[in-house]
PDB file of N, CA and C in Angstrom:
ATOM      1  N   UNK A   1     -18.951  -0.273  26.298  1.00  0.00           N
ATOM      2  CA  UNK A   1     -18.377   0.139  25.036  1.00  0.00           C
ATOM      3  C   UNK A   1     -16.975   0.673  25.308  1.00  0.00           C
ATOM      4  N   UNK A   2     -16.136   0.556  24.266  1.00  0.00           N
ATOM      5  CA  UNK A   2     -14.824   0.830  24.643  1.00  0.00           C
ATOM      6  C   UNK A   2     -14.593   1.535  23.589  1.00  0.00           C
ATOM      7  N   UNK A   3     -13.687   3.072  23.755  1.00  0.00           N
ATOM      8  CA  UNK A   3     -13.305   3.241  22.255  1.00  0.00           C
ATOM      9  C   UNK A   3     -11.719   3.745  22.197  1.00  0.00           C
ATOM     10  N   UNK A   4     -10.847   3.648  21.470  1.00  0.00           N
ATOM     11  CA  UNK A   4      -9.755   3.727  21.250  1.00  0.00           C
ATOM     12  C   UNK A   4      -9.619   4.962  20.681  1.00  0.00           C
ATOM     13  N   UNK A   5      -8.428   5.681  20.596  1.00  0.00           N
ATOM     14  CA  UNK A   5      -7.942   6.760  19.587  1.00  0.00           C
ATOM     15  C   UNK A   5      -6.786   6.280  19.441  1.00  0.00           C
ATOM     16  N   UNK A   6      -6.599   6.269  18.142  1.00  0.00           N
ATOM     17  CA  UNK A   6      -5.184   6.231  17.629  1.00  0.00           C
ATOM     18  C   UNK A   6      -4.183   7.258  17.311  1.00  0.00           C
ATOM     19  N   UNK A   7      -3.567   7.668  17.612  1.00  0.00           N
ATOM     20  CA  UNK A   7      -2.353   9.040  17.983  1.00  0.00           C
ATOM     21  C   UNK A   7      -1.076   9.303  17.339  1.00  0.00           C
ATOM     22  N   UNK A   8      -0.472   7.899  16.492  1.00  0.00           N
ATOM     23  CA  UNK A   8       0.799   7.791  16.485  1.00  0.00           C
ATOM     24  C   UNK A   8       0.587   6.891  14.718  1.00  0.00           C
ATOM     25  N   UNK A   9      -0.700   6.865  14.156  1.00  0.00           N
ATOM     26  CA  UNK A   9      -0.873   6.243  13.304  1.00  0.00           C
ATOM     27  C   UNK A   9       0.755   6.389  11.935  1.00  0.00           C
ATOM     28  N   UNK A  10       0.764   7.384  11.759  1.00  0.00           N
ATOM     29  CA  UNK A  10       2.084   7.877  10.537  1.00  0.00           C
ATOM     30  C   UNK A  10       3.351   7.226  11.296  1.00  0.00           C
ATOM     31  N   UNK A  11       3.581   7.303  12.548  1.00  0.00           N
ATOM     32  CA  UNK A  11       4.884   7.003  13.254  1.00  0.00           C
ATOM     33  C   UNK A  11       4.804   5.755  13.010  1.00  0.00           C
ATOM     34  N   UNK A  12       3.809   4.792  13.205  1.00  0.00           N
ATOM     35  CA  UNK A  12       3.808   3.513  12.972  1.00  0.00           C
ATOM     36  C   UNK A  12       4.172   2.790  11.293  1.00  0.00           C
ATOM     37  N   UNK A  13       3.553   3.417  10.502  1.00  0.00           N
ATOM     38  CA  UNK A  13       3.763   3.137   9.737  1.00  0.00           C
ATOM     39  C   UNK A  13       4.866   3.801   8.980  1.00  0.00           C
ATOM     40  N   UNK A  14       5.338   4.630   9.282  1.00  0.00           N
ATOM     41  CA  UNK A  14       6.834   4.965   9.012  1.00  0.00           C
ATOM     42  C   UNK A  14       8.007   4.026   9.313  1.00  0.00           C
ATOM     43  N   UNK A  15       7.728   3.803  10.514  1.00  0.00           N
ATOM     44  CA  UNK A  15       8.902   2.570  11.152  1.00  0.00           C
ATOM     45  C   UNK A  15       8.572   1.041  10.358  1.00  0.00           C
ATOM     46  N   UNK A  16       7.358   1.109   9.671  1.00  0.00           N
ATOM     47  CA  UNK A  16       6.909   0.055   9.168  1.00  0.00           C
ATOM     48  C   UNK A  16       7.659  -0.198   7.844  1.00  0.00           C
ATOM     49  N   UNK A  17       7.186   1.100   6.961  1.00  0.00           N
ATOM     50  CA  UNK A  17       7.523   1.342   5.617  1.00  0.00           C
ATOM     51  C   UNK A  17       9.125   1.748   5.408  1.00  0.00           C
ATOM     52  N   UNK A  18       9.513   2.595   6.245  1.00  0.00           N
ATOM     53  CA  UNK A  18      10.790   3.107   6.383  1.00  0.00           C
ATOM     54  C   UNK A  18      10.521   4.876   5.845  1.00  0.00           C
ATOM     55  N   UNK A  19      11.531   5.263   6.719  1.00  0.00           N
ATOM     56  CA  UNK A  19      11.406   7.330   6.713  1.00  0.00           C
ATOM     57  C   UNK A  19      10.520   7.602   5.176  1.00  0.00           C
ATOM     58  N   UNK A  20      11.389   7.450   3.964  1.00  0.00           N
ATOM     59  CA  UNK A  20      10.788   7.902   2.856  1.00  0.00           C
ATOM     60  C   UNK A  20       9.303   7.292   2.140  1.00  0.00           C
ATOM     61  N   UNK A  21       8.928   6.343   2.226  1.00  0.00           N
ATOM     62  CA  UNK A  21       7.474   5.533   1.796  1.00  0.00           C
ATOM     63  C   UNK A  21       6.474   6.233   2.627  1.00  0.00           C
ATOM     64  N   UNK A  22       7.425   6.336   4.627  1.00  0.00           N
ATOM     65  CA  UNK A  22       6.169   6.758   5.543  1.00  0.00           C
ATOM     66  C   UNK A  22       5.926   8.101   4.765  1.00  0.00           C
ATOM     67  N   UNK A  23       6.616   8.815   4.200  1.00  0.00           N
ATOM     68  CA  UNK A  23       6.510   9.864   4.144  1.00  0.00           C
ATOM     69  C   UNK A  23       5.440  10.501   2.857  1.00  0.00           C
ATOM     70  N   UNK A  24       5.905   9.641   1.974  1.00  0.00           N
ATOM     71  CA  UNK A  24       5.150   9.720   0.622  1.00  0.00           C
ATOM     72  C   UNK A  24       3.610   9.385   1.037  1.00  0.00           C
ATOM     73  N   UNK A  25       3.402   8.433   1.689  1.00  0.00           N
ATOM     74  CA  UNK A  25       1.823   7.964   1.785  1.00  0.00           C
ATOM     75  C   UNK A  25       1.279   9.089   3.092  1.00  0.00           C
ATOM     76  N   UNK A  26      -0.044   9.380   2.800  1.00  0.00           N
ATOM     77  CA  UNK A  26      -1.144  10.229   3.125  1.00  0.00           C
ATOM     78  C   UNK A  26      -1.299  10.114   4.774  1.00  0.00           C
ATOM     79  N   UNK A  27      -1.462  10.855   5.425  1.00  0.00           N
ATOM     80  CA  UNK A  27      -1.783  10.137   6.670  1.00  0.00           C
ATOM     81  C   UNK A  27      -3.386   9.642   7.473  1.00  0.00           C
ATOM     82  N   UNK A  28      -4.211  10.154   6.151  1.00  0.00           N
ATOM     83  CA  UNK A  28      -5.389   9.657   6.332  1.00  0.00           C
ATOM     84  C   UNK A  28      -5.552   7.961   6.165  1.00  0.00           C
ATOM     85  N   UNK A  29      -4.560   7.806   5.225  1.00  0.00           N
ATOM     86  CA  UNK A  29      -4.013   6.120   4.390  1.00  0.00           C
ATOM     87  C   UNK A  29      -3.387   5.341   5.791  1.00  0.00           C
ATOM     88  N   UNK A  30      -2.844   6.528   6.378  1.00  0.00           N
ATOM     89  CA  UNK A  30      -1.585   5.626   7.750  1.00  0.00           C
ATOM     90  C   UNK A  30      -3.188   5.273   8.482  1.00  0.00           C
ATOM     91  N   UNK A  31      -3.753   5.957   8.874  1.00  0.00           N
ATOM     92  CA  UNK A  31      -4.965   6.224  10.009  1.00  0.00           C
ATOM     93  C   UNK A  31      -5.854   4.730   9.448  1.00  0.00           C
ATOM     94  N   UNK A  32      -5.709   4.562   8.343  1.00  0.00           N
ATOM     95  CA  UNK A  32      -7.226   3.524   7.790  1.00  0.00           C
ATOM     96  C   UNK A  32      -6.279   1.613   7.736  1.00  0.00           C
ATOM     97  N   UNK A  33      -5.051   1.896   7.482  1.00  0.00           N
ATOM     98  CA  UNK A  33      -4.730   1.037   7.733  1.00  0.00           C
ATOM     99  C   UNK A  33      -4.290   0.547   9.084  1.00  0.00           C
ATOM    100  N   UNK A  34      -3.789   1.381  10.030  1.00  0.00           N
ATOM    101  CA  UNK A  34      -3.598   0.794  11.650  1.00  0.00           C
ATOM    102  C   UNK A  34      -4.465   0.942  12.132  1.00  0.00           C
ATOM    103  N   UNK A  35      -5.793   0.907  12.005  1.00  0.00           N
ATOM    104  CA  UNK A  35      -6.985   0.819  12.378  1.00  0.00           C
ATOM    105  C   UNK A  35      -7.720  -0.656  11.908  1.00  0.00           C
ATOM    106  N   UNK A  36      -7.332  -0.885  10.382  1.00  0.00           N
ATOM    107  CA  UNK A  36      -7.675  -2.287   9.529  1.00  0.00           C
ATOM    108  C   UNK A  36      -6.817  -3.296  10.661  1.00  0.00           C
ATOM    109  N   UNK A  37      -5.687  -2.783  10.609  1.00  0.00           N
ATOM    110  CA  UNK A  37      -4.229  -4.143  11.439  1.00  0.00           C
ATOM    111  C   UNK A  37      -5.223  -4.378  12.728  1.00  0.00           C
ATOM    112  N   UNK A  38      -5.090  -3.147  13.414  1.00  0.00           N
ATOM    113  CA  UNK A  38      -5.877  -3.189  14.871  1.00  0.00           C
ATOM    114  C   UNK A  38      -7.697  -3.931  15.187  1.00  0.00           C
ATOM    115  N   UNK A  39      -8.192  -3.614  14.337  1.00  0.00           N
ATOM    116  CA  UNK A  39      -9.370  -4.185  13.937  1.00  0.00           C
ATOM    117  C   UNK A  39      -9.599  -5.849  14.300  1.00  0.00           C
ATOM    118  N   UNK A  40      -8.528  -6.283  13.204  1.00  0.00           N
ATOM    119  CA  UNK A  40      -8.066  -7.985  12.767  1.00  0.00           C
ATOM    120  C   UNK A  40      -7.825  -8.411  13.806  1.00  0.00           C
ATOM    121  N   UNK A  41      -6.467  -7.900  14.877  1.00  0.00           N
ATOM    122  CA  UNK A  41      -5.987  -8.078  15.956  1.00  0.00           C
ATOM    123  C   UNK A  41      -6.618  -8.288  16.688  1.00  0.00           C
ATOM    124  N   UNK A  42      -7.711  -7.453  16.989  1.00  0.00           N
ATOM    125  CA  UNK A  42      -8.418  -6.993  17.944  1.00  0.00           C
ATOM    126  C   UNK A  42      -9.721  -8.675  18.126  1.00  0.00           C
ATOM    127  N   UNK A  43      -9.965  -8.137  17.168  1.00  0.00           N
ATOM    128  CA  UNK A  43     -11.323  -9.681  16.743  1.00  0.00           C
ATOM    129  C   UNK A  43     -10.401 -11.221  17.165  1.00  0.00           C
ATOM    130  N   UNK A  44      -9.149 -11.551  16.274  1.00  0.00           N
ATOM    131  CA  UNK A  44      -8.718 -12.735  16.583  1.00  0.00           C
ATOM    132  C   UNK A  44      -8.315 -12.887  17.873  1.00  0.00           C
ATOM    133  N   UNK A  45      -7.740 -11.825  19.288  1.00  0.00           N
ATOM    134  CA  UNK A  45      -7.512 -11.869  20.383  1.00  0.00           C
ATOM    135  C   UNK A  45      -9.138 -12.167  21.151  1.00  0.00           C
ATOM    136  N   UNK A  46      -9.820 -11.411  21.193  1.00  0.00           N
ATOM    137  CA  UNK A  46     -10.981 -11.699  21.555  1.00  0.00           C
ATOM    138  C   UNK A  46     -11.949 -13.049  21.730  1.00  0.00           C
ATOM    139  N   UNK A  47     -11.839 -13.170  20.260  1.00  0.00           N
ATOM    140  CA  UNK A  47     -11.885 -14.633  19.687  1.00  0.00           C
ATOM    141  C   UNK A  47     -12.064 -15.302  20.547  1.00  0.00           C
ATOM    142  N   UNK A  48     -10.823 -15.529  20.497  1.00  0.00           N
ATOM    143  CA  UNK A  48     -10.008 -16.459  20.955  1.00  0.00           C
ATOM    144  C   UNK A  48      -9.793 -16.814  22.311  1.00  0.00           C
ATOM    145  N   UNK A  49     -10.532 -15.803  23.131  1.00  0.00           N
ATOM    146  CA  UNK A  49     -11.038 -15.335  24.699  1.00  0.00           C
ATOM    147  C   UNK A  49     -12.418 -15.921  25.080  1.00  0.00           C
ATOM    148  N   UNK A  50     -13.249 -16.374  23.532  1.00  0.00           N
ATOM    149  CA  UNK A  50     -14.769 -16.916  24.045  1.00  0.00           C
ATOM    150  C   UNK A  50     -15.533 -15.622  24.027  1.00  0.00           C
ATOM    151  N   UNK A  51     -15.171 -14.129  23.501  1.00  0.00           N
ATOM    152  CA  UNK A  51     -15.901 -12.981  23.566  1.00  0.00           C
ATOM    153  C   UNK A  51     -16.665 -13.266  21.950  1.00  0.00           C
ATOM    154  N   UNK A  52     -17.499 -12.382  22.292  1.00  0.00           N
ATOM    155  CA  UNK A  52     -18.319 -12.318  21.055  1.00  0.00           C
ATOM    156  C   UNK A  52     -18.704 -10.715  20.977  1.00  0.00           C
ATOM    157  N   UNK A  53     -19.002 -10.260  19.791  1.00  0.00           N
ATOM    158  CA  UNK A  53     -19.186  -8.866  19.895  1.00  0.00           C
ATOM    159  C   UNK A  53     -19.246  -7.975  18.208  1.00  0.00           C
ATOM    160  N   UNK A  54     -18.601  -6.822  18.749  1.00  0.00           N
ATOM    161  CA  UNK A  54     -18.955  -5.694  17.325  1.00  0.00           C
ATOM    162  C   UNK A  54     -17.834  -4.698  17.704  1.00  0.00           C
ATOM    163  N   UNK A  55     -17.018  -4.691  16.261  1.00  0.00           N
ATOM    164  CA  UNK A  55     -16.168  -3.971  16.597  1.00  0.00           C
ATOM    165  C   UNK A  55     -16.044  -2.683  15.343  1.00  0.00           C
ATOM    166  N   UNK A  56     -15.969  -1.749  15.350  1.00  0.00           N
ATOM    167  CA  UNK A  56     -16.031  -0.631  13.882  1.00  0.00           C
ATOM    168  C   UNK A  56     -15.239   0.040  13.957  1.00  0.00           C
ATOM    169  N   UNK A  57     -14.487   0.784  13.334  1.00  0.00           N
ATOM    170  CA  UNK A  57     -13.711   1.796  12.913  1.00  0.00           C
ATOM    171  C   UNK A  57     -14.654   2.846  12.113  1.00  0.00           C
ATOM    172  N   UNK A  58     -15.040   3.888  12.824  1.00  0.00           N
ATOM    173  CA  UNK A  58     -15.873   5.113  13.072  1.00  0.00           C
ATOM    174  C   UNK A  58     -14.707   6.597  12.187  1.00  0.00           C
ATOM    175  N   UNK A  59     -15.459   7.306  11.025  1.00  0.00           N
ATOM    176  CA  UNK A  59     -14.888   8.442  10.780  1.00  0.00           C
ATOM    177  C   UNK A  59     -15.648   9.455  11.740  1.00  0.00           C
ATOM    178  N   UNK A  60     -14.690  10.686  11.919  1.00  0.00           N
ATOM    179  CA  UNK A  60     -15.783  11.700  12.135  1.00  0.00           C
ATOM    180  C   UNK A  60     -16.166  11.645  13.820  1.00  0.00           C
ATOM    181  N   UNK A  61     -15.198  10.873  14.255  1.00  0.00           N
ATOM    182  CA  UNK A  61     -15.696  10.707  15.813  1.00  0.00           C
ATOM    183  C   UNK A  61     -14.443  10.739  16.553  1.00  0.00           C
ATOM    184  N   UNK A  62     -14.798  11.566  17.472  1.00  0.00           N
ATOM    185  CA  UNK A  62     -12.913  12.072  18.276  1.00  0.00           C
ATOM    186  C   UNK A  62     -13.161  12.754  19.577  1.00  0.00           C
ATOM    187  N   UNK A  63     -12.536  11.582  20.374  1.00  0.00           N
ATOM    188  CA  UNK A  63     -12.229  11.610  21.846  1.00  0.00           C
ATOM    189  C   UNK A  63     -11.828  12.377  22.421  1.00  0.00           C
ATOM    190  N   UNK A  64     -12.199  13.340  22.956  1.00  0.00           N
ATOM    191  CA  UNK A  64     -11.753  14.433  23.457  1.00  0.00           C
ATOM    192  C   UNK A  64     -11.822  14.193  25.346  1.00  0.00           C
ATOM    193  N   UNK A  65     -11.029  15.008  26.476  1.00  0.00           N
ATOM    194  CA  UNK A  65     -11.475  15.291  27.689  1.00  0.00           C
ATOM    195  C   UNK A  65     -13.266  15.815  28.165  1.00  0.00           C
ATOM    196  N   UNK A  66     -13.658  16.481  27.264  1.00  0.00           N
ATOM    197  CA  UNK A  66     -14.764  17.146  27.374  1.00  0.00           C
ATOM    198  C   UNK A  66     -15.936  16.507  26.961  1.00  0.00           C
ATOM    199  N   UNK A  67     -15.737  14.862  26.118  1.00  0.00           N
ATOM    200  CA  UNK A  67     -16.695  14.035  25.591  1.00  0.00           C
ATOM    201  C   UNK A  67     -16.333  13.309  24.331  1.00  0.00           C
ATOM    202  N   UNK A  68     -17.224  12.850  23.365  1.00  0.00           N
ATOM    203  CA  UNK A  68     -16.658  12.043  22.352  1.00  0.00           C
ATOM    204  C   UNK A  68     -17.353  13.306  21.162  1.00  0.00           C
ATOM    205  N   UNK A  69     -16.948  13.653  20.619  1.00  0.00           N
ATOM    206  CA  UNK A  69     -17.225  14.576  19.464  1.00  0.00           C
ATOM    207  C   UNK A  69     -17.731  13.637  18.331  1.00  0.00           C
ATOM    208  N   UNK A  70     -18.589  13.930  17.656  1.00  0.00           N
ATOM    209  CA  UNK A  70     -19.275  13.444  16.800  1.00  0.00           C
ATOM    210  C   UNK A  70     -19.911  14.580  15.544  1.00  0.00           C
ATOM    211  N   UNK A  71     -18.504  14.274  14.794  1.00  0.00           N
ATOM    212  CA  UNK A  71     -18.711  15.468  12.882  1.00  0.00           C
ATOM    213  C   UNK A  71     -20.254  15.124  12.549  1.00  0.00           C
ATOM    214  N   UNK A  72     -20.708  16.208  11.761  1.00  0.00           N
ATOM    215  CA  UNK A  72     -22.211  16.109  11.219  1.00  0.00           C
ATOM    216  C   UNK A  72     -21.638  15.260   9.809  1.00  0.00           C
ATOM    217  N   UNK A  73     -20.604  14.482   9.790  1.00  0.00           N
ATOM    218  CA  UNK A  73     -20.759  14.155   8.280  1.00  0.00           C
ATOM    219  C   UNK A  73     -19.682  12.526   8.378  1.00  0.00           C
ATOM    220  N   UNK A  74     -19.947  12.179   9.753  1.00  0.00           N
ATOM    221  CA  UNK A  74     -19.402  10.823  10.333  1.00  0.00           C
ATOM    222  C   UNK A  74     -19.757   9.430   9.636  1.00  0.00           C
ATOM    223  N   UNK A  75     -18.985   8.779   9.680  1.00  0.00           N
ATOM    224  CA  UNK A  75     -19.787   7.473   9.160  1.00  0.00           C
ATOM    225  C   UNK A  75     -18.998   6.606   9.812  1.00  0.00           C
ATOM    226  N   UNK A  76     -19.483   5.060   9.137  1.00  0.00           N
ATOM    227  CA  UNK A  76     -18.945   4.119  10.041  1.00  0.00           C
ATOM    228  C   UNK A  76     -18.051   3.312   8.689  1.00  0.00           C
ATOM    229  N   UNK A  77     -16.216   3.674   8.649  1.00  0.00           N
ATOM    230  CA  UNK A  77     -15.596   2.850   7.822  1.00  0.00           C
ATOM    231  C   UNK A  77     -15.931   1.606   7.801  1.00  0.00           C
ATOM    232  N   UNK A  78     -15.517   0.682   8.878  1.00  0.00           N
ATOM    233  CA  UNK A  78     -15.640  -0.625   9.103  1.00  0.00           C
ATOM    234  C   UNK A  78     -16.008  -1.038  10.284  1.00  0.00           C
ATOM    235  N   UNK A  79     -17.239  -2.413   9.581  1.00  0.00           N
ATOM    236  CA  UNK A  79     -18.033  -3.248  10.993  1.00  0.00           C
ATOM    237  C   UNK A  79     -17.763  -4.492  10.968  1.00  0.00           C
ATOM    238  N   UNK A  80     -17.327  -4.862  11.933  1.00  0.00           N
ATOM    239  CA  UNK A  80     -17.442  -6.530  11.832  1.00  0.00           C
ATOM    240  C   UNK A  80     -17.895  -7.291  12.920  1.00  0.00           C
ATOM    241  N   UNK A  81     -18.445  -7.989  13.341  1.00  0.00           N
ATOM    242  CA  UNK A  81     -19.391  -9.010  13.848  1.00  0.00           C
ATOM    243  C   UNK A  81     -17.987  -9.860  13.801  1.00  0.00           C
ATOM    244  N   UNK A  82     -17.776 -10.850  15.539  1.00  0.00           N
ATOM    245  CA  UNK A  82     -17.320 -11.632  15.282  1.00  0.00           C
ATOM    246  C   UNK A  82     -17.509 -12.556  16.935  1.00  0.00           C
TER     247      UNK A  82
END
């Protein structure tokens, strides 16, 4: 199992949108969409490798040094099978 954290989600989409849009939109909104981009990415590279698998974008779950933390009120945004 592999899991990612994303760190820089608002920066990305700032440089995306430009200073004032990044700024106006939420950064829970930045977090759900470079996670959606990364997701897509992620599946069609794979793909495309002959892998097969399961890939989700998890709320409520955060990577820490000390273990993977897991909120009592976590869910799973997005699953996809591919």
């Amino acid at each position: 199992m592999i899991v990612l954290k994303i760190t820089n989600a608002s920066e990305v989409v700032s440089s995306k949108l430009g200073k004032l849009l990044g700024n106006l939109v939420p950064e829970a909104v930045d977090q759900a969409t470079v996670e959606a981009i990364l997701v897509s990415k992620l599946i069609e590279n794979l793909a495309a490798e002959g892998l097969q698998g399961e890939v989700a974008a998890v709320s409520g779950l955060d990577l820490q040094q000390s273990g993977l933390v897991l909120d009592p009120e976590s869910h799973i945004r997005t699953h996809r099978t591919f």
